[in-house]
PDB file of N, CA and C in Angstrom:
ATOM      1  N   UNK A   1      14.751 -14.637   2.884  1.00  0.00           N
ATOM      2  CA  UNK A   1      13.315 -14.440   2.862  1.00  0.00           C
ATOM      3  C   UNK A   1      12.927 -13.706   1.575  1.00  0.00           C
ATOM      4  N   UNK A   2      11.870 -14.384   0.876  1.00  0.00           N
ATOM      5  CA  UNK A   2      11.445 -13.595  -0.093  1.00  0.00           C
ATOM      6  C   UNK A   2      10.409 -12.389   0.214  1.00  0.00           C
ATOM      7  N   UNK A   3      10.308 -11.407  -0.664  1.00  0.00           N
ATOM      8  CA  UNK A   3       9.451 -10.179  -0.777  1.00  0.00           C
ATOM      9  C   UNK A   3       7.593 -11.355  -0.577  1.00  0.00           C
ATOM     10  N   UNK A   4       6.837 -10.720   0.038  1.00  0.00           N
ATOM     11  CA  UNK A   4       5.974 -11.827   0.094  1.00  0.00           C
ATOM     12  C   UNK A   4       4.603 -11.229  -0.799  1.00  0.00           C
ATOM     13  N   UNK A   5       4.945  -9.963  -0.828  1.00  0.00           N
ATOM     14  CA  UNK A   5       4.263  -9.175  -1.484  1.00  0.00           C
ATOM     15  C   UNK A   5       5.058  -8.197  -3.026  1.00  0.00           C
ATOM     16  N   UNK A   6       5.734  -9.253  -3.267  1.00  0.00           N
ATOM     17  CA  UNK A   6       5.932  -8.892  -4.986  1.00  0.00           C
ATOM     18  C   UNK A   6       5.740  -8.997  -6.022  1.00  0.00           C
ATOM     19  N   UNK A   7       4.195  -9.877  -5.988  1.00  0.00           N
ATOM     20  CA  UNK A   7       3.461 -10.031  -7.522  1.00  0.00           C
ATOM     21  C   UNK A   7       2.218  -8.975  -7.028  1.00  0.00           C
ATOM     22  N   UNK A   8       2.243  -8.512  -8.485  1.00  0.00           N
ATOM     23  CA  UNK A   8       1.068  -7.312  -8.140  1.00  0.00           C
ATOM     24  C   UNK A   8      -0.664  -8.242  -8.095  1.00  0.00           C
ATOM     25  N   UNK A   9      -1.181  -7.718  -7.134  1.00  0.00           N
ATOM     26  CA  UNK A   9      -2.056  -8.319  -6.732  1.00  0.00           C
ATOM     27  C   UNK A   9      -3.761  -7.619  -7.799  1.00  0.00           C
ATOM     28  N   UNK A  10      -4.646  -7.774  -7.782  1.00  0.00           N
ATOM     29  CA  UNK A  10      -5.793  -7.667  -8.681  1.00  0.00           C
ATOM     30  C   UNK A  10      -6.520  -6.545  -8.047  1.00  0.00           C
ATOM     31  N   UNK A  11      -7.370  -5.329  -8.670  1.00  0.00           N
ATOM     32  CA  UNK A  11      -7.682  -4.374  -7.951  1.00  0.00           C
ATOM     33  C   UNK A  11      -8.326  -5.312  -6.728  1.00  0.00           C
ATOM     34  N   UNK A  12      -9.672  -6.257  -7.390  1.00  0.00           N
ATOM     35  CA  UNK A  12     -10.604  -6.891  -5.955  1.00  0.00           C
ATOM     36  C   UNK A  12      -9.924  -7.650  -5.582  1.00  0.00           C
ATOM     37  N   UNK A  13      -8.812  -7.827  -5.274  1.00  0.00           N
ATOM     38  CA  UNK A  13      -7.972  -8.646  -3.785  1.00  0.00           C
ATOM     39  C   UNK A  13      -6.714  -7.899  -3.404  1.00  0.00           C
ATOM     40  N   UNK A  14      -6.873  -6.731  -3.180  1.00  0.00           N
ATOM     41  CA  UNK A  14      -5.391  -5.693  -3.202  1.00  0.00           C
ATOM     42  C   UNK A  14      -4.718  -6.633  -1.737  1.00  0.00           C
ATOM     43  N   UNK A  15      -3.063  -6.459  -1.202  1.00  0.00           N
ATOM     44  CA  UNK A  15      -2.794  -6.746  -0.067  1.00  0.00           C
ATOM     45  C   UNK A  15      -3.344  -6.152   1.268  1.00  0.00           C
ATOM     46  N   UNK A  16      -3.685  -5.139   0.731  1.00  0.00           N
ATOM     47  CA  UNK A  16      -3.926  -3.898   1.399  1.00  0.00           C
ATOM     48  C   UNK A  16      -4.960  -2.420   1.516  1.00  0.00           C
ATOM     49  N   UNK A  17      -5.650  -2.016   2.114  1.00  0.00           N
ATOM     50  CA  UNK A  17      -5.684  -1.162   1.751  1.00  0.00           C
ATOM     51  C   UNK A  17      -5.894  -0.026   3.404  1.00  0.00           C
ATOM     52  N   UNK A  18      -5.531   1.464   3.053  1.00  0.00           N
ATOM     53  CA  UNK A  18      -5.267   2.534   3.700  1.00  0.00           C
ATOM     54  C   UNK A  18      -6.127   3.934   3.318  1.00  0.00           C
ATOM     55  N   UNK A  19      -6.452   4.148   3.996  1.00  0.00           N
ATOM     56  CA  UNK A  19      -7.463   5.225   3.933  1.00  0.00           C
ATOM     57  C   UNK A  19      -7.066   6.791   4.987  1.00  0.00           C
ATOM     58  N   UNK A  20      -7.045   7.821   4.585  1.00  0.00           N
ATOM     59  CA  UNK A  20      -6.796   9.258   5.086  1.00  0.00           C
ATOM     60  C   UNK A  20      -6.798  10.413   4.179  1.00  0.00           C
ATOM     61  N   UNK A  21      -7.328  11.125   5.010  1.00  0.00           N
ATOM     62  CA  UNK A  21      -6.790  12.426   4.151  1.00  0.00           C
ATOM     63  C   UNK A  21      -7.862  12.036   2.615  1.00  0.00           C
ATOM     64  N   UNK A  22      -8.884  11.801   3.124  1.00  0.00           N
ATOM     65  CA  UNK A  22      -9.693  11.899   1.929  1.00  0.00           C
ATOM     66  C   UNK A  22      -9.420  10.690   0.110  1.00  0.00           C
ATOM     67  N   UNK A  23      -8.154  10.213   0.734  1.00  0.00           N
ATOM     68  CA  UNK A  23      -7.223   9.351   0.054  1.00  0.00           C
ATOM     69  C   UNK A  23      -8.095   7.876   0.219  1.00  0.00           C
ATOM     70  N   UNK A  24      -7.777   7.410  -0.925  1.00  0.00           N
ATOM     71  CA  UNK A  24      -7.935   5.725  -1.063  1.00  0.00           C
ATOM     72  C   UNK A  24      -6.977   4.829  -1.112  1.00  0.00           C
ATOM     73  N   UNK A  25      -5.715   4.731  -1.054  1.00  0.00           N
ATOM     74  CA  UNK A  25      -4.967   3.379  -1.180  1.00  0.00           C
ATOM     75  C   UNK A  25      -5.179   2.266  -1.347  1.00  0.00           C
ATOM     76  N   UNK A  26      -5.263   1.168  -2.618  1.00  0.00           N
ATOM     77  CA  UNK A  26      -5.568  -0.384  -2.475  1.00  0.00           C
ATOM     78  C   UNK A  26      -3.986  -0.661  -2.781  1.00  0.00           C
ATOM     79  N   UNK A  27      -3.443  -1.298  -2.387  1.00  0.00           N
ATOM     80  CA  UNK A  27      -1.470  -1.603  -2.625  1.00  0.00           C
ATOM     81  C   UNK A  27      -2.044  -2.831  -3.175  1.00  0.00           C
ATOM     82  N   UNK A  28      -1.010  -2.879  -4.180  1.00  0.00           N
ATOM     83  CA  UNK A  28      -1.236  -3.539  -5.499  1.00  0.00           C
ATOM     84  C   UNK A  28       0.052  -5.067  -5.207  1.00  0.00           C
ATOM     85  N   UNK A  29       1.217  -3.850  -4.623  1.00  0.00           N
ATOM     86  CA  UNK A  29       2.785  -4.613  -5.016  1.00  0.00           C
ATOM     87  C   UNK A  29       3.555  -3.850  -4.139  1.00  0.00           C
ATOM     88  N   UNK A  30       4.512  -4.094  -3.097  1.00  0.00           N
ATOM     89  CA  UNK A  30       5.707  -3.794  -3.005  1.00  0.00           C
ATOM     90  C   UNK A  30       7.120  -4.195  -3.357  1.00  0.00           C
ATOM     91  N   UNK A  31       7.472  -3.336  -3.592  1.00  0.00           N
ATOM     92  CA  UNK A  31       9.018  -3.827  -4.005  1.00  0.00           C
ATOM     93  C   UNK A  31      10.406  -4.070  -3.231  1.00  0.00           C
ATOM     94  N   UNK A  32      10.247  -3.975  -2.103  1.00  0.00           N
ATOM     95  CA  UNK A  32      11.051  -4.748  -1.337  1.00  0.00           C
ATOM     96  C   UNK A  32      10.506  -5.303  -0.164  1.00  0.00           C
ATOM     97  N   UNK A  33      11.293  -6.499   0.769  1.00  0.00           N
ATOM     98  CA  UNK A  33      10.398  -7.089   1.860  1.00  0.00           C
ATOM     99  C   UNK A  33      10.346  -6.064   3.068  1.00  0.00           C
ATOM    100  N   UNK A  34       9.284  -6.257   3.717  1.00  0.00           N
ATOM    101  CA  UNK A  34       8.792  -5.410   4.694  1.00  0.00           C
ATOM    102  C   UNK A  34      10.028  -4.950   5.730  1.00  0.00           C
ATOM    103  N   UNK A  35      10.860  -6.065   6.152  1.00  0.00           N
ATOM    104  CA  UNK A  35      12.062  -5.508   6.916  1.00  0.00           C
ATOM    105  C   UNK A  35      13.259  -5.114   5.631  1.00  0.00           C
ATOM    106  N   UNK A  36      13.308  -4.717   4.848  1.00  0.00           N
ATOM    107  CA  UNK A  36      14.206  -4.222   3.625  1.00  0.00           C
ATOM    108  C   UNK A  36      13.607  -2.845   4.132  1.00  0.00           C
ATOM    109  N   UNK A  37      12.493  -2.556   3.751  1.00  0.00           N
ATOM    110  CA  UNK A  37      11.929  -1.252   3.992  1.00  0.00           C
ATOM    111  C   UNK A  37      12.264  -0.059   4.759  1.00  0.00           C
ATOM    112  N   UNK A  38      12.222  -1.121   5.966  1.00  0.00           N
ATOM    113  CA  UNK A  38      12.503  -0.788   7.551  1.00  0.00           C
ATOM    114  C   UNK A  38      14.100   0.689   7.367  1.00  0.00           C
ATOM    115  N   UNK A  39      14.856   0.096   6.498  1.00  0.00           N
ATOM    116  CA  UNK A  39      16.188   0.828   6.073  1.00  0.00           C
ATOM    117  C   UNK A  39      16.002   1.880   5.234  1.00  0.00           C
ATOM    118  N   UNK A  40      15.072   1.311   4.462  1.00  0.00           N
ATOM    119  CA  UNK A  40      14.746   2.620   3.217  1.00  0.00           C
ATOM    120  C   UNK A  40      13.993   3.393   3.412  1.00  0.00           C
ATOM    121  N   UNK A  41      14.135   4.978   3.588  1.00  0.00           N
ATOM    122  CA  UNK A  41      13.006   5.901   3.735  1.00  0.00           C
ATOM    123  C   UNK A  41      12.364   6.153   2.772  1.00  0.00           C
ATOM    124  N   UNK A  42      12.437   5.726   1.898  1.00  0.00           N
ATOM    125  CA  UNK A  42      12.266   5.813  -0.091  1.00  0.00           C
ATOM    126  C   UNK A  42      11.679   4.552  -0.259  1.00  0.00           C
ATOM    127  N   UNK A  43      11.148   3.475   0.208  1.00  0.00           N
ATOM    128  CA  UNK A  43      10.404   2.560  -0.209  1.00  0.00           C
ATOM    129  C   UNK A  43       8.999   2.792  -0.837  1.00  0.00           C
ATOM    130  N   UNK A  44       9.245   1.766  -1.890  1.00  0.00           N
ATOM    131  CA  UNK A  44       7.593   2.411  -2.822  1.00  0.00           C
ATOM    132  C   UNK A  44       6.940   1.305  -2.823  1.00  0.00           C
ATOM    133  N   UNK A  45       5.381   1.395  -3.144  1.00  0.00           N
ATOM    134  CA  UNK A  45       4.391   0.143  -2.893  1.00  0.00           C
ATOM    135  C   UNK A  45       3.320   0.896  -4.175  1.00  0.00           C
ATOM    136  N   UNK A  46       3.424   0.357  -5.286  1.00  0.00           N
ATOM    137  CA  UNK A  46       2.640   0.166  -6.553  1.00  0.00           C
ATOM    138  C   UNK A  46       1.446   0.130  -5.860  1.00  0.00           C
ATOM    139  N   UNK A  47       0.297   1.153  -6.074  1.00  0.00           N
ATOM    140  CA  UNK A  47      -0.846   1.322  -5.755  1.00  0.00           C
ATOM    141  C   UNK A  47      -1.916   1.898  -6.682  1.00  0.00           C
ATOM    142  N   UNK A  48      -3.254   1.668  -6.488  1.00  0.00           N
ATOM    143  CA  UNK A  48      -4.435   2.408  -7.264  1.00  0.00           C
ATOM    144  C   UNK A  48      -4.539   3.130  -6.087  1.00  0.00           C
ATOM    145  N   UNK A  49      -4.605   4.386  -6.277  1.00  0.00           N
ATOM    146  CA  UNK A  49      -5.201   5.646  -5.108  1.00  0.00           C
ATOM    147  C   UNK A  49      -6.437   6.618  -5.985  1.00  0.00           C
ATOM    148  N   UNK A  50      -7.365   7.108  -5.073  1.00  0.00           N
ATOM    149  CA  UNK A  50      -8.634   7.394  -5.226  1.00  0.00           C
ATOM    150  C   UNK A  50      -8.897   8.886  -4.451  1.00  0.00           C
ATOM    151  N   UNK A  51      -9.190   9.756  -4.649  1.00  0.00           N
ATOM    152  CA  UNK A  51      -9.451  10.627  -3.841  1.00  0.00           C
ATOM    153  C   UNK A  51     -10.864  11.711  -4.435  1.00  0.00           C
ATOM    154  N   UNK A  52     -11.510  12.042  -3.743  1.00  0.00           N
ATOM    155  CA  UNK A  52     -13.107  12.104  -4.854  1.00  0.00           C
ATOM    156  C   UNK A  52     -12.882  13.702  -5.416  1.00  0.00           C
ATOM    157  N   UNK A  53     -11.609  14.333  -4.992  1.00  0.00           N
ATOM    158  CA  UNK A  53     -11.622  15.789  -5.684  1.00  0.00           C
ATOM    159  C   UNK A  53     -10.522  15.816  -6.895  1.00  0.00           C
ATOM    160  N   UNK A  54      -9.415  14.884  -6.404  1.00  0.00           N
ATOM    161  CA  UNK A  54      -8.453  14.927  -7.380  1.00  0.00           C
ATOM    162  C   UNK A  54      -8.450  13.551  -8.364  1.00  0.00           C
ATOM    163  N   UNK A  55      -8.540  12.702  -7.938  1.00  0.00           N
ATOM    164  CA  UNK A  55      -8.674  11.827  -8.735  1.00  0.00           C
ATOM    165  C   UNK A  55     -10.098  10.478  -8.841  1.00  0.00           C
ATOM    166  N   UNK A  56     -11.082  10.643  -8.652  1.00  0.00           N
ATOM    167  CA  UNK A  56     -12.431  10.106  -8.280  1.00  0.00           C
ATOM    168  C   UNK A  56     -12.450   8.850  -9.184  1.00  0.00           C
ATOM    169  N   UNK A  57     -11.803   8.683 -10.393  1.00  0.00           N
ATOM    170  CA  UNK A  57     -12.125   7.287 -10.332  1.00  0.00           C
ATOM    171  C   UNK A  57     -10.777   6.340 -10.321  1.00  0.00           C
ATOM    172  N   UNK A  58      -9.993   6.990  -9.764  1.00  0.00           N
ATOM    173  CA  UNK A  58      -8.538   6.293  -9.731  1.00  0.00           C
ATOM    174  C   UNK A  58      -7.525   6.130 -10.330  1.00  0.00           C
ATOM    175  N   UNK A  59      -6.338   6.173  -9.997  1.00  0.00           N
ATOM    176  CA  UNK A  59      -5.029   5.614 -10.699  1.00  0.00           C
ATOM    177  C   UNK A  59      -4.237   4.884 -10.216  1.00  0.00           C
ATOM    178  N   UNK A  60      -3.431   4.062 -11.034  1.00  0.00           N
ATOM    179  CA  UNK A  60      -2.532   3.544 -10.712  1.00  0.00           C
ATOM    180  C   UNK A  60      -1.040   4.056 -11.126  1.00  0.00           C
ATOM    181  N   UNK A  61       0.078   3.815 -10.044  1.00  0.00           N
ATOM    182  CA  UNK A  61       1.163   4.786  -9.437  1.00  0.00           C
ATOM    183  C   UNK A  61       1.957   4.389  -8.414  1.00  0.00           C
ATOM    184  N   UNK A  62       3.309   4.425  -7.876  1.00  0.00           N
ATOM    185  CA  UNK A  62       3.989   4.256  -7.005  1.00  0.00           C
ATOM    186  C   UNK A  62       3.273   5.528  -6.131  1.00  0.00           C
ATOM    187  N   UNK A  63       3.871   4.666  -4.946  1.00  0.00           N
ATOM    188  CA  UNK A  63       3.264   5.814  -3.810  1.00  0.00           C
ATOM    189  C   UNK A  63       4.858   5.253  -2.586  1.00  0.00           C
ATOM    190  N   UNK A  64       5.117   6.587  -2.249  1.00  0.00           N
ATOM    191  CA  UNK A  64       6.153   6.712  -0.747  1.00  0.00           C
ATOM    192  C   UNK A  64       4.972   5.857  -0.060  1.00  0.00           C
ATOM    193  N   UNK A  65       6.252   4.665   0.243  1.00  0.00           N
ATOM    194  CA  UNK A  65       5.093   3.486   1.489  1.00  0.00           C
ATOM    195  C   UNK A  65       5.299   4.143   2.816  1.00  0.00           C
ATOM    196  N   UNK A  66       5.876   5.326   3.146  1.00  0.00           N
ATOM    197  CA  UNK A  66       5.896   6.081   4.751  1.00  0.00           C
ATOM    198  C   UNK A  66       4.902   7.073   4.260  1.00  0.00           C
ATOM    199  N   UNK A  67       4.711   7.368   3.216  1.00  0.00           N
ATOM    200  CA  UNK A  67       3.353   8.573   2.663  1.00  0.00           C
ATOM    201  C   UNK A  67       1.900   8.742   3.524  1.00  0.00           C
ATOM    202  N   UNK A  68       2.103   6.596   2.923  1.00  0.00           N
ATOM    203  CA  UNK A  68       0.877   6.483   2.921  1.00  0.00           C
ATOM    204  C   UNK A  68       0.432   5.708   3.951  1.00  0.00           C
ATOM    205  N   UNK A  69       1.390   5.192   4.682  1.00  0.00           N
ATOM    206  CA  UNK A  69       1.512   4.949   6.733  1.00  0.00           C
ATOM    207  C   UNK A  69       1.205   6.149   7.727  1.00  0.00           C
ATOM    208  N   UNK A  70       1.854   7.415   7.073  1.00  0.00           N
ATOM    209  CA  UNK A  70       2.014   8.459   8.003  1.00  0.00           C
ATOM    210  C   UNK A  70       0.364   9.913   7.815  1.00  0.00           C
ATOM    211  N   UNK A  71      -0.392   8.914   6.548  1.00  0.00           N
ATOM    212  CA  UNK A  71      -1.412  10.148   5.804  1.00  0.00           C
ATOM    213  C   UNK A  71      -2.716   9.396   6.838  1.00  0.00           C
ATOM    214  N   UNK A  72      -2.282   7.757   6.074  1.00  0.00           N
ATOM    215  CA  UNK A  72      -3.514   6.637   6.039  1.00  0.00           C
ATOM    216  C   UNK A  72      -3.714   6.030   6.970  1.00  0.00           C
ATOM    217  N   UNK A  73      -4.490   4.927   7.248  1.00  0.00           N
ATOM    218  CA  UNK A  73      -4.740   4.021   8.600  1.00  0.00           C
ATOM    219  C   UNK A  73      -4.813   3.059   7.802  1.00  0.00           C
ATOM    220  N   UNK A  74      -4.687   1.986   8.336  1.00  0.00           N
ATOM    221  CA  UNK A  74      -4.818   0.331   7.462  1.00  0.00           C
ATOM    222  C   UNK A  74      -6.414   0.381   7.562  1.00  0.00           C
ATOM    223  N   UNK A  75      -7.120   0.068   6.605  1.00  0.00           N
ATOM    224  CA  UNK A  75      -8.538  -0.538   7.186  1.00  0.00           C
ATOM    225  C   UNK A  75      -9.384  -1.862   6.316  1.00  0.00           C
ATOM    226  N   UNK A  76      -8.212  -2.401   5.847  1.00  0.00           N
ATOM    227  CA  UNK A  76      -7.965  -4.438   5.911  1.00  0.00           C
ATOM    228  C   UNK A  76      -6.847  -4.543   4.724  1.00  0.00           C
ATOM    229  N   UNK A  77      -6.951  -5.538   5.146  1.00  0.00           N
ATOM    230  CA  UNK A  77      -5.328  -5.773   4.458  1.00  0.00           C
ATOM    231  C   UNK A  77      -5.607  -8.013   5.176  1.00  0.00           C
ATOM    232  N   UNK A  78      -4.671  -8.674   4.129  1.00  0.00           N
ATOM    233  CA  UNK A  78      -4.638  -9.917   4.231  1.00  0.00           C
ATOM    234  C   UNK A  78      -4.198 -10.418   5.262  1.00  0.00           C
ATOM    235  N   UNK A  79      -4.103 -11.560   5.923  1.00  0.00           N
ATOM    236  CA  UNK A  79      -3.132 -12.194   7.346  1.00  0.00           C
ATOM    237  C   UNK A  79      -1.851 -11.789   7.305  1.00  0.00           C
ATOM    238  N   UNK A  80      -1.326 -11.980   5.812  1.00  0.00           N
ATOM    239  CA  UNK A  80      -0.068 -11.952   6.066  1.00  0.00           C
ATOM    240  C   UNK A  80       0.969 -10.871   6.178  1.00  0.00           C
ATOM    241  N   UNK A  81      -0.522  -9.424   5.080  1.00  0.00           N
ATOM    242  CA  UNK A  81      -0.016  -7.924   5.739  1.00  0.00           C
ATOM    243  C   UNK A  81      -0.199  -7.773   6.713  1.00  0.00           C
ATOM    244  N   UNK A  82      -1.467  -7.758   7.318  1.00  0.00           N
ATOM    245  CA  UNK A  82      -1.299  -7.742   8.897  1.00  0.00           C
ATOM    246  C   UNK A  82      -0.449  -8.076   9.898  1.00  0.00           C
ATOM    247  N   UNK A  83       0.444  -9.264   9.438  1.00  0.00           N
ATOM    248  CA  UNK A  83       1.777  -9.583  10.218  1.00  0.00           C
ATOM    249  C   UNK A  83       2.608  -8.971  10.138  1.00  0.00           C
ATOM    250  N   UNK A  84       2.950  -8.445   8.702  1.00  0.00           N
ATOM    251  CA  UNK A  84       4.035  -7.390   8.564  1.00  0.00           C
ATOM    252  C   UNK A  84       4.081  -6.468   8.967  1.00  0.00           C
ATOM    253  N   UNK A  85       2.869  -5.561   8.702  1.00  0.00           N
ATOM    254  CA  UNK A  85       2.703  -4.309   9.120  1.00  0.00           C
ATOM    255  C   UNK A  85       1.610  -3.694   9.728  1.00  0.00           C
ATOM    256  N   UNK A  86       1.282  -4.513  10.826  1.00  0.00           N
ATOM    257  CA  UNK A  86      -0.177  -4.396  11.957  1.00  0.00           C
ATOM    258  C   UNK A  86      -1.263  -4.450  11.548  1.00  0.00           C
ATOM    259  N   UNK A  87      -2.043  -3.805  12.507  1.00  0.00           N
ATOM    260  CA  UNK A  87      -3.387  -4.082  11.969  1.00  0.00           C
ATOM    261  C   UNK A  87      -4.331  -2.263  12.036  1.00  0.00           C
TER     262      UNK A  87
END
């Protein structure tokens, strides 16, 4: 199975995006497939993150993909993230 999410995607069509903690997440790219992950507690997902005190108009950056599961909530993401990793 290939990574299904390993070309980095365009800010306006991210795979993803996650919101908490005052945080923005749009996931850009991950770098390994969703059950690869599953093993790695160190999995990273290439993201623009936003936050209006520290960073207000954004950057782009690896982010811990359990960071930003365990900070954020999904609030849309494509069919096929949604299969991977809920809704």
């Amino acid at each position: 199975m290939k990574n299904p999410f390993a070309k980095t995607a365009e800010l306006d069509t991210p795979y993803a995006i996650y919101s908490g903690g005052g945080f923005t997440w749009l996931i850009l790219k991950t770098y390994q497939r969703p059950d690869k992950e599953l093993e790695n507690e160190n999995a990273r997902w290439f993201t623009f993150a936003s936050h209006p005190d520290y960073c207000p108009d954004g950057e782009y950056g690896d982010a811990y993909a359990e960071e930003i599961k365990g900070i954020g909530r999904l609030v849309g993401g494509t069919p096929e993230w949604r299969e991977h990793y809920g809704s």
